[in-house]
Every structure is written in structure tokens, then in C-alpha cells.
Protein backbone atom coordinates (compact mmCIF):
# COMPACT_ATOMS: atom_id res chain seq x y z
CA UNK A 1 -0.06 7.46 7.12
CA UNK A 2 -2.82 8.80 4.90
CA UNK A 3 -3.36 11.87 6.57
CA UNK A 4 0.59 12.51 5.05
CA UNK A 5 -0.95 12.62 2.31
CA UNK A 6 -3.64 15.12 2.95
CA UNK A 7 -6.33 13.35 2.35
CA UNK A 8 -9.07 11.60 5.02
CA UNK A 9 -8.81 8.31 5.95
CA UNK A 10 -11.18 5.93 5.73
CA UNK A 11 -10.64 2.44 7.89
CA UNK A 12 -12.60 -0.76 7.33
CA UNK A 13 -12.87 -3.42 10.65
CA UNK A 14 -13.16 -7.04 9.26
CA UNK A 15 -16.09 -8.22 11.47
CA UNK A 16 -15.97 -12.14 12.02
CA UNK A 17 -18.31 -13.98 13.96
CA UNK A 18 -16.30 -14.48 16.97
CA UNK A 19 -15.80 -10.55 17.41
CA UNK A 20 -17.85 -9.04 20.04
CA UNK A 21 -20.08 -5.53 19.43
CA UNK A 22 -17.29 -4.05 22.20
CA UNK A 23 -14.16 -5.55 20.47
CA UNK A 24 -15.27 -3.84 17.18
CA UNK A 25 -16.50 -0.30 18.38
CA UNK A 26 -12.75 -0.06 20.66
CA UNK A 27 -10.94 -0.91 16.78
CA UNK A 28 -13.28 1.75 15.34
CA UNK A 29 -13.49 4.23 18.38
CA UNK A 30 -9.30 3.76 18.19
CA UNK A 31 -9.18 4.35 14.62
CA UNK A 32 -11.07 7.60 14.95
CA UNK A 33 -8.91 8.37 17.76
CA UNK A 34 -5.48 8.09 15.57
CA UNK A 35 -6.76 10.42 13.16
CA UNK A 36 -9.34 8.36 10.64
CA UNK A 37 -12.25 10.28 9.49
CA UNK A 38 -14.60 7.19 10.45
CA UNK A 39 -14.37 3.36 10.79
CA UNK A 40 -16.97 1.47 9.65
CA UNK A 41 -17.36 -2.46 10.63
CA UNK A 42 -17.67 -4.55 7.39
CA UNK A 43 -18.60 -8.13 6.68
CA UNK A 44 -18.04 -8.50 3.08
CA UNK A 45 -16.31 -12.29 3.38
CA UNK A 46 -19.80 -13.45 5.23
CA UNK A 47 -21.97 -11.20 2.70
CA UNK A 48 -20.50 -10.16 -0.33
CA UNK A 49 -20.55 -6.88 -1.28
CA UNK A 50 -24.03 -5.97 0.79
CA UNK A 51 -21.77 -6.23 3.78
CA UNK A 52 -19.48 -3.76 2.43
CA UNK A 53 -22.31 -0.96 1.96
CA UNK A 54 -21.46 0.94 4.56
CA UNK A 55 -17.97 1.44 3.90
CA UNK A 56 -18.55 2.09 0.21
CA UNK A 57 -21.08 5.54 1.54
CA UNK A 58 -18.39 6.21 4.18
CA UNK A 59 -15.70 6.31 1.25
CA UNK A 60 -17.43 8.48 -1.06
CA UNK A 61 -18.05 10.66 1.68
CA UNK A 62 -14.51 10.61 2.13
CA UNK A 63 -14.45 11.35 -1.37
CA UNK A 64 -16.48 13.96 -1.23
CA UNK A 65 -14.55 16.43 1.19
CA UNK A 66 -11.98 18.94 0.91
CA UNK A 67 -8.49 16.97 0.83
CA UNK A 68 -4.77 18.69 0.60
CA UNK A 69 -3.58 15.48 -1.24
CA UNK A 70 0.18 15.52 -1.62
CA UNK A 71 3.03 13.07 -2.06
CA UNK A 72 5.76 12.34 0.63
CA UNK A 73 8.43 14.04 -1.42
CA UNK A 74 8.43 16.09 -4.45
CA UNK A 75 8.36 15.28 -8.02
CA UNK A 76 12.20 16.48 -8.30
CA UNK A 77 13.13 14.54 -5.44
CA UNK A 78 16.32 12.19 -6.04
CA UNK A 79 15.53 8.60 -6.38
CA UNK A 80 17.79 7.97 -2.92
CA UNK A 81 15.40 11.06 -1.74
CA UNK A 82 12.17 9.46 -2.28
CA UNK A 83 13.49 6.00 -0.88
CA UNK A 84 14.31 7.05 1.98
CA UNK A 85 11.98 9.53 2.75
CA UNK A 86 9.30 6.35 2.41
CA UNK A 87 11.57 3.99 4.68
CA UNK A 88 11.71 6.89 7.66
CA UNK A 89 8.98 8.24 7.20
CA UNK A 90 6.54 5.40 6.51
CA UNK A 91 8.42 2.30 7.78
CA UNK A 92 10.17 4.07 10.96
CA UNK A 93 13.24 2.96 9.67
CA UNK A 94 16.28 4.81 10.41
CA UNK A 95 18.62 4.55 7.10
CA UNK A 96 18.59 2.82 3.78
CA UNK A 97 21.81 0.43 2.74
CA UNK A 98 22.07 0.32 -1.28
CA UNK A 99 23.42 -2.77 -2.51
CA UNK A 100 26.18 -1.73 -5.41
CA UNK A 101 23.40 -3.50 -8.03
CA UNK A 102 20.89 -0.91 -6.77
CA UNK A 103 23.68 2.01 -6.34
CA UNK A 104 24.48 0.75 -10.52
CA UNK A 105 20.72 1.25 -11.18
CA UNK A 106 20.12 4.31 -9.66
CA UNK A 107 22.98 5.55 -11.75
CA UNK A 108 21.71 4.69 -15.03
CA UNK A 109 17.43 5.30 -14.15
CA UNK A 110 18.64 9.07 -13.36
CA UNK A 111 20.84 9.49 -16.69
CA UNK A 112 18.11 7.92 -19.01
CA UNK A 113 15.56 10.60 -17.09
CA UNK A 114 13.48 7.67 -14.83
CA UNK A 115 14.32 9.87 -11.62
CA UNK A 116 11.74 11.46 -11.93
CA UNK A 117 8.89 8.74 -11.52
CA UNK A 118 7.75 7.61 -8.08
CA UNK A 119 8.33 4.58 -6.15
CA UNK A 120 6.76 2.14 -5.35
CA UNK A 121 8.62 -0.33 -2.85
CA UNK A 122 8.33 -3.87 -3.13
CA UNK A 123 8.69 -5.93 0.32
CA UNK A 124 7.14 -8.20 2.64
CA UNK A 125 3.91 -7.95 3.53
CA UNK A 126 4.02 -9.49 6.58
CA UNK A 127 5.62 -6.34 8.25
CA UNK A 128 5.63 -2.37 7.73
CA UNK A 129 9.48 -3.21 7.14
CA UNK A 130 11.90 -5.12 4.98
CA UNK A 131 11.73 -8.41 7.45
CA UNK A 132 8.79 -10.71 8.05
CA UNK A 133 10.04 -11.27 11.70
CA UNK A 134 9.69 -7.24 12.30
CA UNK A 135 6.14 -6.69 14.20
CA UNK A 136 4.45 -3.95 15.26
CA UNK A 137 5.63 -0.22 14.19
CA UNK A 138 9.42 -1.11 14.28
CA UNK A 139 12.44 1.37 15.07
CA UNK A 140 16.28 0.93 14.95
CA UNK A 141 16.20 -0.78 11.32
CA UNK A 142 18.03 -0.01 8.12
CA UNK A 143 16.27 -1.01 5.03
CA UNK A 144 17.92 -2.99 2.49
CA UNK A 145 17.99 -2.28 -1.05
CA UNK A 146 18.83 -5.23 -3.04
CA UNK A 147 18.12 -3.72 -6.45
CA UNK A 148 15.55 -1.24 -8.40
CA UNK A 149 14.00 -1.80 -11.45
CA UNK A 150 11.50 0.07 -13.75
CA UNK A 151 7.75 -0.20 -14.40
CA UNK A 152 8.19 2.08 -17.30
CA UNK A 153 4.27 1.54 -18.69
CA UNK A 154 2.98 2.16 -15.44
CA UNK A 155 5.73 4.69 -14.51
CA UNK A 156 6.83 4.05 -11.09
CA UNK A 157 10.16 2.62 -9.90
CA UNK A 158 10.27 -0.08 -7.55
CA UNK A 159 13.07 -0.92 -5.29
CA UNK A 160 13.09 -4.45 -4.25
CA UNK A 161 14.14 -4.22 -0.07
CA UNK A 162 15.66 -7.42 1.17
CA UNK A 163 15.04 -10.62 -0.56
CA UNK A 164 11.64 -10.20 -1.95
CA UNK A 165 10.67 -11.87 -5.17
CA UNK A 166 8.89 -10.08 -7.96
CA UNK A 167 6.00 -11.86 -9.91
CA UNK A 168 6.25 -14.11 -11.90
CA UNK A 169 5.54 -14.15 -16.06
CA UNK A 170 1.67 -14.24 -16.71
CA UNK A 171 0.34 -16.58 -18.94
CA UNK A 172 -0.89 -15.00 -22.57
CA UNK A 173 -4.72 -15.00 -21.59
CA UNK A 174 -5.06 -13.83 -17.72
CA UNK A 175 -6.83 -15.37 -15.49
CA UNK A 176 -8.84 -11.95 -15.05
CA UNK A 177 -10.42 -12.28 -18.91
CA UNK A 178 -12.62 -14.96 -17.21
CA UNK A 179 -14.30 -12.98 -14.63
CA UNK A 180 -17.68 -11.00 -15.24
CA UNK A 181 -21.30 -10.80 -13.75
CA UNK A 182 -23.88 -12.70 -14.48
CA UNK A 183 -27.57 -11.58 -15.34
CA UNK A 184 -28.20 -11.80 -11.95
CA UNK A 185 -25.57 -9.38 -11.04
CA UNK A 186 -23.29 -12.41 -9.74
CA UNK A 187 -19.56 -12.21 -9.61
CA UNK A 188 -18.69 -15.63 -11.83
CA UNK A 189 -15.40 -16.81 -13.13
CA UNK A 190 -13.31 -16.81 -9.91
CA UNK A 191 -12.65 -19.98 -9.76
């Protein structure tokens, strides 16, 4: 899905102890084979970021190249336009259903001039569609669209597909005000 997007694509392989040196150069050999520029084995969870070295110089090379990047659909697109260009074209579905909330929504976010942002859609991640119980690179779906709502200060819209739940409120001081490194060059206020 990245080369869509004209730009190369860069895949990290989770190495764990159990994986054998053939297990890991088929995922990375297979990788290259559907189009990635290079996969590079990483062990970050057994060594911190040391075991992510490799993939950080394989990125920048990445980086470093000619790309073509381009979204899916165009800026102009409609806001049912850029939905479902993402479900078919990313998600193999073959349709989008719009709730009448997210019909309502798409009504006013055009008249008020929010059309024009792009989308981000906001569903399970335990499948490349709508439904957790979806494996694999499903076909013969329609994706739901229960409702759409704005990230106006980020400037995206995100259609909620399904019956995915949205984050909840964040306490005044984040969590993420706590974390720095250490003189050392240690990672500390995680946990």
C-alpha cells in the first residue's frame, strides 16, 4: 500500500527468539518480493533501540531516494470520494454504507468548507477492515460508516466504521510530560 503512495517502502521483521535465521530471511526475501525496497530484521523489544539500527539506516536511505509521493485521491475529492476510495482501494472492500448520522455530517463538514481535509479512518485494528473477525486481505465486504467527526486542529476527518470507540478525555497533565532521557541517554518515565 505504500508504493500507492509513491514512495519506497521500508518493512521491519520483529525477530523473537524462537524465529529461525530461515523463517526471517523468507518474511524479508517476501517483503522484497511484494514490492518493499528492503526488509530489515529488528530486535528492538530484546535491545532497545541498538536493535533497531539497522532499520533506522535502511529508512533514511529510504528517505533519501527519489519518491513520487501522492495521496489516494485528490485534495478536491468529495468526502464520500476519499472514503471510499480508502475502503476499495486499501481495505478491498467493495462499497461503503453511510449511516443517516454520517450522511447528516457529511452534509454539514462540506457546507462549513471541512471537505476538503483528509481522512483518516478510525477502525479496528485487529483487521485491514471494519470487523475484528475479518482476517487476511478480505473481499466481498461493505464498510460501515457509523458517523464522521472533525479533528479540526490537526485537520483531518475521521469516519468512525462500525462500532469503534474513540479515545477517551486525557487528563490535564499527560502522561507523556513525564517521559525524558536521562544523563545516560536512558528512556525514563514510562512507567
Amino acid at each position: 500500500m505504500v508504493k500507492a503512495h509513491g514512495v519506497p517502502a521500508v518493512v521491519s521483521v520483529n525477530r523473537f527468539t524462537a524465529d529461525t535465521d530461515k523463517e526471517v530471511e523468507l518474511v524479508a526475501k517476501l517483503a522484497v518480493e511484494a514490492g518493499a525496497q528492503t526488509a530489515v530484521p529488528i530486535e528492538v523489544w530484546a535491545k532497545g533501540g541498538e536493535g533497531g539500527i539497522d532499520l533506522a539506516h535502511a529508512v533514511v536511505e529510504a528517505c533519501n531516494n527519489s519518491n513520487d509521493f501522492h495521496f489516494l485521491y485528490p485534495d478536491n475529492a468529495s468526502i464520500k470520494e476519499k472514503i471510499e476510495t480508502i475502503a476499495k482501494k486499501v481495505y478491498g472492500a467493495d462499497g461503503v454504507e453511510y449511516s443517516p448520522e454520517a450522511e447528516r455530517k457529511i452534509k454539514i463538514f462540506t457546507k462549513q468548507g471541512l471537505d476538503k481535509l483528509p481522512i483518516c479512518m478510525a477502525k479496528t485494528h485487529l483487521s485491514l477492515s471494519h470487523d475484528p473477525a475479518l482476517k487476511g486481505r478480505p473481499t466481498g465486504f461493505t464498510v460501515p460508516i457509523r458517523d464522521i467527526r472533525p479533528s479540526a486542529g490537526a485537520g483531518f476527518l475521521y469516519p468512525l466504521l462500525g462500532t469503534m470507540s474513540t479515545m477517551p478525555g486525557l487528563p490535564s497533565v499527560p502522561a507523556g510530560t513525564k517521559v525524558d532521557i536521562d544523563k545516560n541517554g536512558k528512556v525514563v518515565g514510562l512507567f
